[in-house]
Protein backbone atom coordinates (compact mmCIF):
# COMPACT_ATOMS: atom_id res chain seq x y z
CA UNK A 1 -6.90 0.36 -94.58
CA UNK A 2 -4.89 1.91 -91.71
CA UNK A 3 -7.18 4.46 -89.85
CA UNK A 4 -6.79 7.69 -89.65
CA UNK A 5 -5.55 8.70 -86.07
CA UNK A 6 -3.11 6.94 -84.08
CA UNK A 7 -4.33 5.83 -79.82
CA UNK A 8 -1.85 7.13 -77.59
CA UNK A 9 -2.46 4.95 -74.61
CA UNK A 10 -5.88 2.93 -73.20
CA UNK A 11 -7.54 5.91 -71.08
CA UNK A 12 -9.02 3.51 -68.76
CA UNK A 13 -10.15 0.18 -68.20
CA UNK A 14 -13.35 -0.66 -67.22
CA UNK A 15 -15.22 -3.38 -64.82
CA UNK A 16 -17.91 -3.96 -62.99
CA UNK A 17 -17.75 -4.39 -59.10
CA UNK A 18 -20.16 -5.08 -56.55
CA UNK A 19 -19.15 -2.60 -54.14
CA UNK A 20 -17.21 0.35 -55.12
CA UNK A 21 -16.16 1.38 -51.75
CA UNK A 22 -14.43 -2.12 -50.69
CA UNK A 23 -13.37 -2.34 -54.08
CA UNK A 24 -11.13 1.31 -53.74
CA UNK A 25 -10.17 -0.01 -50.53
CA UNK A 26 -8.87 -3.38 -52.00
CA UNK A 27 -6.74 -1.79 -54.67
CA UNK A 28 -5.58 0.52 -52.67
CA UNK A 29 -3.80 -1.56 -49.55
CA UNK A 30 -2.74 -4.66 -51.81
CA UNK A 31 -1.21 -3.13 -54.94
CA UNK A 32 -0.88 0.38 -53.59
CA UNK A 33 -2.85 2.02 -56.38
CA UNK A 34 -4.01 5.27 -55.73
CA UNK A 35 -8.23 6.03 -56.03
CA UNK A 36 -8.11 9.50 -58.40
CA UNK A 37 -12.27 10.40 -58.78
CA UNK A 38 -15.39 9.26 -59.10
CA UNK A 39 -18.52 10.04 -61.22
CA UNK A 40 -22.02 8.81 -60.14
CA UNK A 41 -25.32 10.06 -62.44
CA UNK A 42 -28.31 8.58 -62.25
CA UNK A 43 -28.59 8.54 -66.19
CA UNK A 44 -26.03 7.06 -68.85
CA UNK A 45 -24.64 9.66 -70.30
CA UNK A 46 -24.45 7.52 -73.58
CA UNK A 47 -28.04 6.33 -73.77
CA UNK A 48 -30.11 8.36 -71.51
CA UNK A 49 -31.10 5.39 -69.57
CA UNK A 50 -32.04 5.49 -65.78
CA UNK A 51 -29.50 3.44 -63.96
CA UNK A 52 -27.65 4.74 -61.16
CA UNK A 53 -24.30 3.86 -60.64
CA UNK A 54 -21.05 4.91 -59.10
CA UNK A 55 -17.97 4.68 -61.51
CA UNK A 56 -14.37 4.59 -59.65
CA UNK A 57 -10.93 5.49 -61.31
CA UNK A 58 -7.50 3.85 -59.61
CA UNK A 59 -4.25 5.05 -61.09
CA UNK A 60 -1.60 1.74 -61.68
CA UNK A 61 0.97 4.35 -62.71
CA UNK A 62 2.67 5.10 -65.94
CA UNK A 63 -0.43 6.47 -67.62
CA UNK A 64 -2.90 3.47 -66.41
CA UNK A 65 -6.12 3.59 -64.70
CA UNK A 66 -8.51 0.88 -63.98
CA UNK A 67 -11.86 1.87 -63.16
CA UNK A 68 -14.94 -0.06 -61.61
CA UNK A 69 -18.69 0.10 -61.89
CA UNK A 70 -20.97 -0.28 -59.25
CA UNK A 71 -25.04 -0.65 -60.86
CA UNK A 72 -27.21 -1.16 -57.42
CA UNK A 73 -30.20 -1.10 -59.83
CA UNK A 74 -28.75 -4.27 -62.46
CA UNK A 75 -29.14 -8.57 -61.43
CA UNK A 76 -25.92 -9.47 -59.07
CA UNK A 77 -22.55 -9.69 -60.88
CA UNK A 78 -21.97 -13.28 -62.58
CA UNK A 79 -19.19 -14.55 -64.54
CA UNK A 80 -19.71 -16.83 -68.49
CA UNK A 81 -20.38 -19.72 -67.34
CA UNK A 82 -18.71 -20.91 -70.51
CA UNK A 83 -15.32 -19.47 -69.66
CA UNK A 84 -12.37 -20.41 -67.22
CA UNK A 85 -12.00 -18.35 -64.50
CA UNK A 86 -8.04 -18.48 -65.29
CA UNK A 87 -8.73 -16.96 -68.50
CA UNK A 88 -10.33 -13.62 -67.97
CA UNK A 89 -7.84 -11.46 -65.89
CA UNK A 90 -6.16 -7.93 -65.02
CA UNK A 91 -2.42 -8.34 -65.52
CA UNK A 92 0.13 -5.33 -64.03
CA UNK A 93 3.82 -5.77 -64.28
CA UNK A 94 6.26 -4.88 -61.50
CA UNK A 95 10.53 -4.95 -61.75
CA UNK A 96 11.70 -7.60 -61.01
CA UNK A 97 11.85 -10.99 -59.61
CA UNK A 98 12.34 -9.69 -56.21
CA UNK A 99 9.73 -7.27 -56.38
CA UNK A 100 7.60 -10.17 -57.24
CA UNK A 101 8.20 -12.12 -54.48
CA UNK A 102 7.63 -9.56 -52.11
CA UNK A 103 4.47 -8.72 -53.41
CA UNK A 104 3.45 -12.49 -53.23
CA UNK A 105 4.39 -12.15 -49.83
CA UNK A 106 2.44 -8.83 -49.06
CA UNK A 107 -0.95 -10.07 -50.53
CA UNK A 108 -0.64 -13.37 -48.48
CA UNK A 109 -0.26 -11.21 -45.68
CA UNK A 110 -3.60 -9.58 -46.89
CA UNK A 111 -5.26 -13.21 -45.54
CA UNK A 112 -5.35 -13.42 -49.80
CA UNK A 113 -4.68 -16.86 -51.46
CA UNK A 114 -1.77 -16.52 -54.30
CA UNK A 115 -0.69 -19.01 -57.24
CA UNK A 116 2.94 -19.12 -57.97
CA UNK A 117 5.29 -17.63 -59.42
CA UNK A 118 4.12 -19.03 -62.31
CA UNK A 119 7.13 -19.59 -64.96
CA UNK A 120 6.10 -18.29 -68.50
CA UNK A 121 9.38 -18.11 -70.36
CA UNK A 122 9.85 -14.49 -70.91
CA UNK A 123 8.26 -13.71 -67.37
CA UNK A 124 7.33 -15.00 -64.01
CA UNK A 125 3.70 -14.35 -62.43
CA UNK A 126 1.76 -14.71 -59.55
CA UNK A 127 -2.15 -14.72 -59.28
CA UNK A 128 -4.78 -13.70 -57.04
CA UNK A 129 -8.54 -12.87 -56.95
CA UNK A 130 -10.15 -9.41 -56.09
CA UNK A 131 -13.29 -9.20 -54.02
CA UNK A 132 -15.18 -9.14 -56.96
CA UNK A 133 -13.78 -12.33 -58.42
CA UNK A 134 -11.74 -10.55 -61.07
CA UNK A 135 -8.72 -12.50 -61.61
CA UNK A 136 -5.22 -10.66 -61.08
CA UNK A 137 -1.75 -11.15 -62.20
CA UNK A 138 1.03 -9.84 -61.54
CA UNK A 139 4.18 -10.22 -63.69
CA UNK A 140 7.92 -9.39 -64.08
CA UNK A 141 9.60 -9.47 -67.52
CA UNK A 142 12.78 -12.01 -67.71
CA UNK A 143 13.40 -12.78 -71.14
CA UNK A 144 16.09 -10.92 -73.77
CA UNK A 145 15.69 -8.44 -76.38
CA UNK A 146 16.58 -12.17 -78.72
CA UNK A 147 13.63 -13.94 -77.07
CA UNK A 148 10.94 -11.14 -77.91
CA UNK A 149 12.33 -10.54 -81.22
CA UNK A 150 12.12 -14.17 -81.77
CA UNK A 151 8.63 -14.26 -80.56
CA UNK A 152 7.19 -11.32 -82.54
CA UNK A 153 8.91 -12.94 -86.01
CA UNK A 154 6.79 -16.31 -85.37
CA UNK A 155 3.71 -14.87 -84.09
CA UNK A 156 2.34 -14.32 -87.33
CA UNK A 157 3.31 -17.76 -88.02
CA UNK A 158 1.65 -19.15 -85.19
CA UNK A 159 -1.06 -17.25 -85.94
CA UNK A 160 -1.48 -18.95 -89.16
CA UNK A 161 -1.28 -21.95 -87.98
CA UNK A 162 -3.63 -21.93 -84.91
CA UNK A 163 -6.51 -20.56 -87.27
CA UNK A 164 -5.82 -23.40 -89.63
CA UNK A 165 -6.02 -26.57 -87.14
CA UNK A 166 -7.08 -24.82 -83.73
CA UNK A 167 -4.04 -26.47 -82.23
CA UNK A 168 -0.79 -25.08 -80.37
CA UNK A 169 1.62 -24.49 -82.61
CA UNK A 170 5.23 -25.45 -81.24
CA UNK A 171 7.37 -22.36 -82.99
CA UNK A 172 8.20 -21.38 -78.99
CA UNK A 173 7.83 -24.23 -77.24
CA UNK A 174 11.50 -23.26 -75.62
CA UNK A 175 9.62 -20.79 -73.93
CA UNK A 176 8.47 -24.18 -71.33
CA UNK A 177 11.70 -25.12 -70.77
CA UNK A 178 12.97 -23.62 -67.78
CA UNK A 179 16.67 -22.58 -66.86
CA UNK A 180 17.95 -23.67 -63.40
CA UNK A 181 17.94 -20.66 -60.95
């Protein structure tokens, strides 16, 4: 049954962050975001519940904002124990290759260690942690209008297949082999 409104864009993005003031600060000298407002209550609006908190909202650009909670009152931040830290991340894309690189450069300059560029087929990536522990990506688009056509027509496929035997399915394994620069 298809629903009856269409979503324009995600609003905002939320996370949770020990300390929203270091956190703004972060954002805002290694990926240049810019830190639009802030709400802090001492009651969820949703629930009623007593539970102060400060809630922060960065800007990425093109319609995006990421925003953090800090909850003084709540247990420390932890992560699932259960899950890799490499899964659970924050992608934003930038240009180009170039761009990339420069940005690689620019965090490490931050004192901030940075994996890769990563290759990924149909884009390159690089990946850093915030000083909450949230994992961060940053990617650039490489591949053709053939490639992502190609990959949308099997993903159903793949799909399929994964469910069925919980195994990678090869349909785009050329997306590991990599060109020569």
């Amino acid at each position: 049954m298809t629903p009856p409104f269409s979503l324009s864009r995600i609003h905002h993005v939320a996370y949770r962050c020990r300390d929203a003031k270091e956190t703004v600060e972060f954002y805002q000298r290694v990926l240049g975001m810019r830190y639009t407002n802030a709400f802090a209550e001492d009651h969820v609006p949703s629930t009623g519940a007593y539970d102060p908190y400060m809630h922060v909202f960065l800007d990425c650009g093109g319609g995006n904002v990421l925003a953090f909670f800090e909850l003084p009152n709540q247990p420390e931040m932890g992560k699932d124990p259960n899950t890799p830290a490499w899964v659970q991340h924050i992608a934003f894309e930038v240009a180009d290759v170039d761009t990339l690189k420069a940005a690689k450069r620019h965090i490490e300059a931050q004192g901030i260690d940075v994996l890769g560029p990563t290759f990924h087929g149909i884009f390159r990536s690089i990946y850093f942690f915030d000083p909450n522990g949230h994992r961060l990506e940053l990617a650039c688009n490489i591949g053709t209008p053939e490639q992502y056509a190609e990959l949308e027509r099997v993903a159903p496929l793949m799909l399929e297949e994964w469910s069925q035997t919980k195994k990678a399915p090869q349909h785009a394994q050329w997306l590991h082999v990599e060109a020569s620069e």
